[in-house]
C-alpha atoms as a PDB file:
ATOM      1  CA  UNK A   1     -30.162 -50.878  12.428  1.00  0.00           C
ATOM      2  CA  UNK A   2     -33.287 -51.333  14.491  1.00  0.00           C
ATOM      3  CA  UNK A   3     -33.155 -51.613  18.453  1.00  0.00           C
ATOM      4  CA  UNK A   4     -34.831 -55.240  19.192  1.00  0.00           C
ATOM      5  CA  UNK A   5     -33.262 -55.299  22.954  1.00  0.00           C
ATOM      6  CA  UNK A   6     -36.087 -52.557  24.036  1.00  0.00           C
ATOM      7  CA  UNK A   7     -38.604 -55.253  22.361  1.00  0.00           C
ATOM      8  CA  UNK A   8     -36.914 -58.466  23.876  1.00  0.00           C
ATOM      9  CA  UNK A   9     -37.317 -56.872  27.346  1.00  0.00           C
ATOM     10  CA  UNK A  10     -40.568 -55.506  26.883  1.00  0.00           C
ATOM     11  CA  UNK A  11     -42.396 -58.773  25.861  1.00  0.00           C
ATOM     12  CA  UNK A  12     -40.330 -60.885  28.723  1.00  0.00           C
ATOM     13  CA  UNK A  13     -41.661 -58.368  31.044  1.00  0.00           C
ATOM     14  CA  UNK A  14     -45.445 -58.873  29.596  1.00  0.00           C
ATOM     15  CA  UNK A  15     -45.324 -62.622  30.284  1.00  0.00           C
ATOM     16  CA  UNK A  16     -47.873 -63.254  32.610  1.00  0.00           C
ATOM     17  CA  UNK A  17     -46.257 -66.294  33.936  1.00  0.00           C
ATOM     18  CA  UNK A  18     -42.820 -64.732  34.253  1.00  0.00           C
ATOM     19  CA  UNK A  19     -44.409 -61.379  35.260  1.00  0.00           C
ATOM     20  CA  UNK A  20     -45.986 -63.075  38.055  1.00  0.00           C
ATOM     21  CA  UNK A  21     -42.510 -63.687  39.440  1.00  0.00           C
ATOM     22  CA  UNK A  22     -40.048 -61.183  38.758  1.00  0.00           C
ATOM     23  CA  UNK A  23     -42.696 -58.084  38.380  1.00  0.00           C
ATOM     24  CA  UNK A  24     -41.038 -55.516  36.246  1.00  0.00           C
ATOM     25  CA  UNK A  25     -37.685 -56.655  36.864  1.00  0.00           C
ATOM     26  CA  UNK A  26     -36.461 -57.356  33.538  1.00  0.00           C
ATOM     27  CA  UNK A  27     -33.748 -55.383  32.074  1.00  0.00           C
ATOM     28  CA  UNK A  28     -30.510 -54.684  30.627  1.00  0.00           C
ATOM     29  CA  UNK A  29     -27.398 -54.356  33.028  1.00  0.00           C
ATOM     30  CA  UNK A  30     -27.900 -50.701  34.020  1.00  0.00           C
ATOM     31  CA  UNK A  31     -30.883 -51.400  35.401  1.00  0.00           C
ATOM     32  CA  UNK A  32     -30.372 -54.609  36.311  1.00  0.00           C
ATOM     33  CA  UNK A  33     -28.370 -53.414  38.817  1.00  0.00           C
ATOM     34  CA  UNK A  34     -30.994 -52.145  41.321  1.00  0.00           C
ATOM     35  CA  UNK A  35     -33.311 -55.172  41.313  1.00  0.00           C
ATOM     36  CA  UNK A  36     -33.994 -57.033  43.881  1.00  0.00           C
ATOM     37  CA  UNK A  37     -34.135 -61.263  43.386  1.00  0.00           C
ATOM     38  CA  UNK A  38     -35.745 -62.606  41.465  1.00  0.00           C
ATOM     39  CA  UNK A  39     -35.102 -60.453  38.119  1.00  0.00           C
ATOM     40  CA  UNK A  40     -34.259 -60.835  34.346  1.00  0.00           C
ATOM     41  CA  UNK A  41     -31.350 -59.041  32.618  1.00  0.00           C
ATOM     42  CA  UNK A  42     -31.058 -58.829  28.955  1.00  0.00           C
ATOM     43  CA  UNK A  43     -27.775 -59.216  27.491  1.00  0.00           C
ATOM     44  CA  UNK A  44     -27.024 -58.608  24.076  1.00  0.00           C
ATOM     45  CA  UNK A  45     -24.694 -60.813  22.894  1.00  0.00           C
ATOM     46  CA  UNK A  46     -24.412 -60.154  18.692  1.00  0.00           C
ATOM     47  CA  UNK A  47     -26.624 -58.606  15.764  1.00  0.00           C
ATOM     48  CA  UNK A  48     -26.073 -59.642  12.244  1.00  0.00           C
ATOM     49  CA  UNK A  49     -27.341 -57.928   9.351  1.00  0.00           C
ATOM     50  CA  UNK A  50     -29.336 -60.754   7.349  1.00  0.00           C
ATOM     51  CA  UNK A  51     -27.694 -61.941   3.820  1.00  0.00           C
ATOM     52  CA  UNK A  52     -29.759 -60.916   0.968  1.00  0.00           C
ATOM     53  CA  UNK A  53     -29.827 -59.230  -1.851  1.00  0.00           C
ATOM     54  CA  UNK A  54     -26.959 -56.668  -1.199  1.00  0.00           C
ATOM     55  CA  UNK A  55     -26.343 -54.079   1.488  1.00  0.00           C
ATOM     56  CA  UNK A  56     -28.596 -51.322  -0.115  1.00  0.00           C
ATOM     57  CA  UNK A  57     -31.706 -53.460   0.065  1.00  0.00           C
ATOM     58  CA  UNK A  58     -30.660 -54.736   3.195  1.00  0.00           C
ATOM     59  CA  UNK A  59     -29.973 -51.338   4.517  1.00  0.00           C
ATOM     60  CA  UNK A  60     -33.730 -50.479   3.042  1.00  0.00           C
ATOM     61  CA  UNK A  61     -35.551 -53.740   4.610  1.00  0.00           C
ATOM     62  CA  UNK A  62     -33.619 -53.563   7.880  1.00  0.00           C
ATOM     63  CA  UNK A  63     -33.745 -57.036   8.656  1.00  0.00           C
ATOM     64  CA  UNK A  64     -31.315 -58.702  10.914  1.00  0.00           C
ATOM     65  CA  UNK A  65     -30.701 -61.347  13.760  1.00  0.00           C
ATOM     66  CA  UNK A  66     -29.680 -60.543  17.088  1.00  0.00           C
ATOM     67  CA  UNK A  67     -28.856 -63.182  20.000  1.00  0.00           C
ATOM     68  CA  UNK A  68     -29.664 -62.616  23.631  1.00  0.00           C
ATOM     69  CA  UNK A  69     -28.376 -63.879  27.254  1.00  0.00           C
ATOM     70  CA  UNK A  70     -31.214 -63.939  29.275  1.00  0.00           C
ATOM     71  CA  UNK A  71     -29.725 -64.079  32.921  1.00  0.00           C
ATOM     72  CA  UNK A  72     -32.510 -65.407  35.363  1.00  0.00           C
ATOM     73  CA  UNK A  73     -31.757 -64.820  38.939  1.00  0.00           C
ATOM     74  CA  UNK A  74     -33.516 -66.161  41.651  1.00  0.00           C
ATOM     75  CA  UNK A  75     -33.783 -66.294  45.450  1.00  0.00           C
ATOM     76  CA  UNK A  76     -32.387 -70.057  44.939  1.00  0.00           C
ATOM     77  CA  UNK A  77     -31.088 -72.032  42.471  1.00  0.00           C
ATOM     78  CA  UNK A  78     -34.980 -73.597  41.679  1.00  0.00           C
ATOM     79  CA  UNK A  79     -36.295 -70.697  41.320  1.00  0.00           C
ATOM     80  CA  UNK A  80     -33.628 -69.945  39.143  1.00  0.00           C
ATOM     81  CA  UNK A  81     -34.428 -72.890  37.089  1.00  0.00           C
ATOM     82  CA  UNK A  82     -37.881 -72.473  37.146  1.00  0.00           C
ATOM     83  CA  UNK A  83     -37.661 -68.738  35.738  1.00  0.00           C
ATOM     84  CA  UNK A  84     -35.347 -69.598  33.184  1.00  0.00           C
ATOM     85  CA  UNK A  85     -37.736 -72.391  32.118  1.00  0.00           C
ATOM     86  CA  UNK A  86     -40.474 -70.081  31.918  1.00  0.00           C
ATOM     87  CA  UNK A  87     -38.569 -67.634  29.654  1.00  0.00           C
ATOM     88  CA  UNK A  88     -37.227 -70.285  27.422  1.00  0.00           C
ATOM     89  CA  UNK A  89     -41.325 -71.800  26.485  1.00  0.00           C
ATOM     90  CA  UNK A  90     -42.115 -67.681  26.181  1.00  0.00           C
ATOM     91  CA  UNK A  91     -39.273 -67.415  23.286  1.00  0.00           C
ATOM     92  CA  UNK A  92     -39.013 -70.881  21.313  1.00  0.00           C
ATOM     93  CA  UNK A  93     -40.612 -70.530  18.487  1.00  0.00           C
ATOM     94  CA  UNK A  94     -42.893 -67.985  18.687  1.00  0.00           C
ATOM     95  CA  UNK A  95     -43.508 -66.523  15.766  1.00  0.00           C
ATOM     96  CA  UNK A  96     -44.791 -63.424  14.574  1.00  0.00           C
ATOM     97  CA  UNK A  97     -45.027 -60.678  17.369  1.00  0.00           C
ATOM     98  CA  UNK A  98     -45.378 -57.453  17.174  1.00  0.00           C
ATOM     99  CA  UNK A  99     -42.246 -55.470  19.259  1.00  0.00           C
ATOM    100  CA  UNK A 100     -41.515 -51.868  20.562  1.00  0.00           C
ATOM    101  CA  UNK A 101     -40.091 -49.071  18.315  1.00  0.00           C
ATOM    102  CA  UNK A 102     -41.688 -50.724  14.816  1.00  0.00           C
ATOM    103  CA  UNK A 103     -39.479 -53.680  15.462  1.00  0.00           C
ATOM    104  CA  UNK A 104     -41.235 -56.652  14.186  1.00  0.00           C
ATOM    105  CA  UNK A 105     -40.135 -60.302  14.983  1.00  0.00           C
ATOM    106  CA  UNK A 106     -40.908 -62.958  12.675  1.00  0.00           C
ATOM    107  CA  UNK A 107     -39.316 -65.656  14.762  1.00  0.00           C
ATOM    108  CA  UNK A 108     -37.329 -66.764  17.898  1.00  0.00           C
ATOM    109  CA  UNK A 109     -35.767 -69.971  19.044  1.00  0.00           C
ATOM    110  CA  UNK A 110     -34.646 -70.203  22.748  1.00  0.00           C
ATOM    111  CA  UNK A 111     -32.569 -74.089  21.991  1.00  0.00           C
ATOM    112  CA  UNK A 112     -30.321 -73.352  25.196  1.00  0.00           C
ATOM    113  CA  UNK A 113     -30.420 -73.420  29.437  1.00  0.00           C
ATOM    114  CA  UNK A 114     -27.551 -73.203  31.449  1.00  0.00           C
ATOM    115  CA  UNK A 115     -27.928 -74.648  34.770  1.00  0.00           C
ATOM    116  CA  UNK A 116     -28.170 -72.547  37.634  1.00  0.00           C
ATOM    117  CA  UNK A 117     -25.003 -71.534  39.452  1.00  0.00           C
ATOM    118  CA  UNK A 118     -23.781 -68.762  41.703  1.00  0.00           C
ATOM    119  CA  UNK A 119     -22.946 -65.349  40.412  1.00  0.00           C
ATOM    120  CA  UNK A 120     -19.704 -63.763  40.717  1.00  0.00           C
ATOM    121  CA  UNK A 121     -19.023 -60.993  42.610  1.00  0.00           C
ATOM    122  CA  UNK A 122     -20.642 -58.630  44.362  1.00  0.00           C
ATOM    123  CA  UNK A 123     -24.036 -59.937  43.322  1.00  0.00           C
ATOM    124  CA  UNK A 124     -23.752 -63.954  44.881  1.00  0.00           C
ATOM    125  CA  UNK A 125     -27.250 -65.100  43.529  1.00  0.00           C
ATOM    126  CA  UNK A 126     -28.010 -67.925  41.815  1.00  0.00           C
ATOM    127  CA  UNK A 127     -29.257 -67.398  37.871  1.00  0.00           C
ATOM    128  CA  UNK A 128     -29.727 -70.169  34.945  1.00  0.00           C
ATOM    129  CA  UNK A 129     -29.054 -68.458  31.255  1.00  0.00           C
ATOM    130  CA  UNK A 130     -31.248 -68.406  28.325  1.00  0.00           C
ATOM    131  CA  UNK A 131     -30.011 -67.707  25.058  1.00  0.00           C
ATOM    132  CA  UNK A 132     -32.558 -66.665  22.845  1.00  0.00           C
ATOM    133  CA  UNK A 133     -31.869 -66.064  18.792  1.00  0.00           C
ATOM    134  CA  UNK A 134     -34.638 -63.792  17.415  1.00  0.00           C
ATOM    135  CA  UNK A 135     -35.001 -62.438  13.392  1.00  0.00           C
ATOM    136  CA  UNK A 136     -36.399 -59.018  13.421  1.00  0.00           C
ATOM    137  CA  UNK A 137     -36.789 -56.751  11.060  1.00  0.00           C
ATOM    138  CA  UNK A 138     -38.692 -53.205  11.051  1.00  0.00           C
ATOM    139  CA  UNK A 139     -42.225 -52.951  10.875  1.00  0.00           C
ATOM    140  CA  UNK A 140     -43.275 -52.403   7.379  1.00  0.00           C
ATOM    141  CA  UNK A 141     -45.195 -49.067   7.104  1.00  0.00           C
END
């Protein structure tokens, strides 16, 4: 299986419009832990292998689809929005891009935004959610 988390965060983290707000604060939880507001954490949610021709040529092809929370936190619950806006126009539909780690992703919708709400626990900030469906496969050689 190929890692297309490392490539999900990278190229949030290269948008220049979300970049402009949040920095280098995008993540996955164990870093997510240590940023200050406004930030980005990653959440992998499922991978599937893709259907195809059997499990050896999958196996071979490494192809698969993986969905992702993208938690947007903000100082407010606008900004909040406005982040999570940004970060859904970066991922719907856009097409071929080359990722981290030979991870190549043909395609990525980003259909649904969760409102912005309050965050449980210790953390008390307001974030909207992304979820983001990419189709990766490795990088042919």
């Amino acid at each position: 299986m190929i890692d297309v988390t490392g490539s999900v965060i990278t190229l949030t983290r290269l948008t220049p419009g979300i970049n402009a707000i949040v920095s280098d604060r995008v993540g996955d939880d164990d870093k997510g832990a240590n940023f200050a507001v406004p930030f980005v954490l990653v959440r992998e949610q499922t991978t599937t292998r893709a259907v195809g021709a059997g499990r050896q040529a999958n196996g071979r092809i490494s192809k698969q689809s993986a969905r992702y929370a993208l938690l947007c936190y903000g100082a407010n619950r606008r900004q909040a929005k406005e982040l999570a806006l940004l970060v859904s126009e970066r991922w719907h539909e856009a097409g071929i891009q080359t990722g981290t780690n030979g991870v190549l992703i043909r395609q990525s919708w980003a259909d649904t935004i969760l409102g912005a709400t309050n965050a449980p626990g210790e953390l008390r900030k307001p974030f909207a959610t992304v979820y983001v469906d990419v189709l990766a496969e490795a990088e042919p050689m």
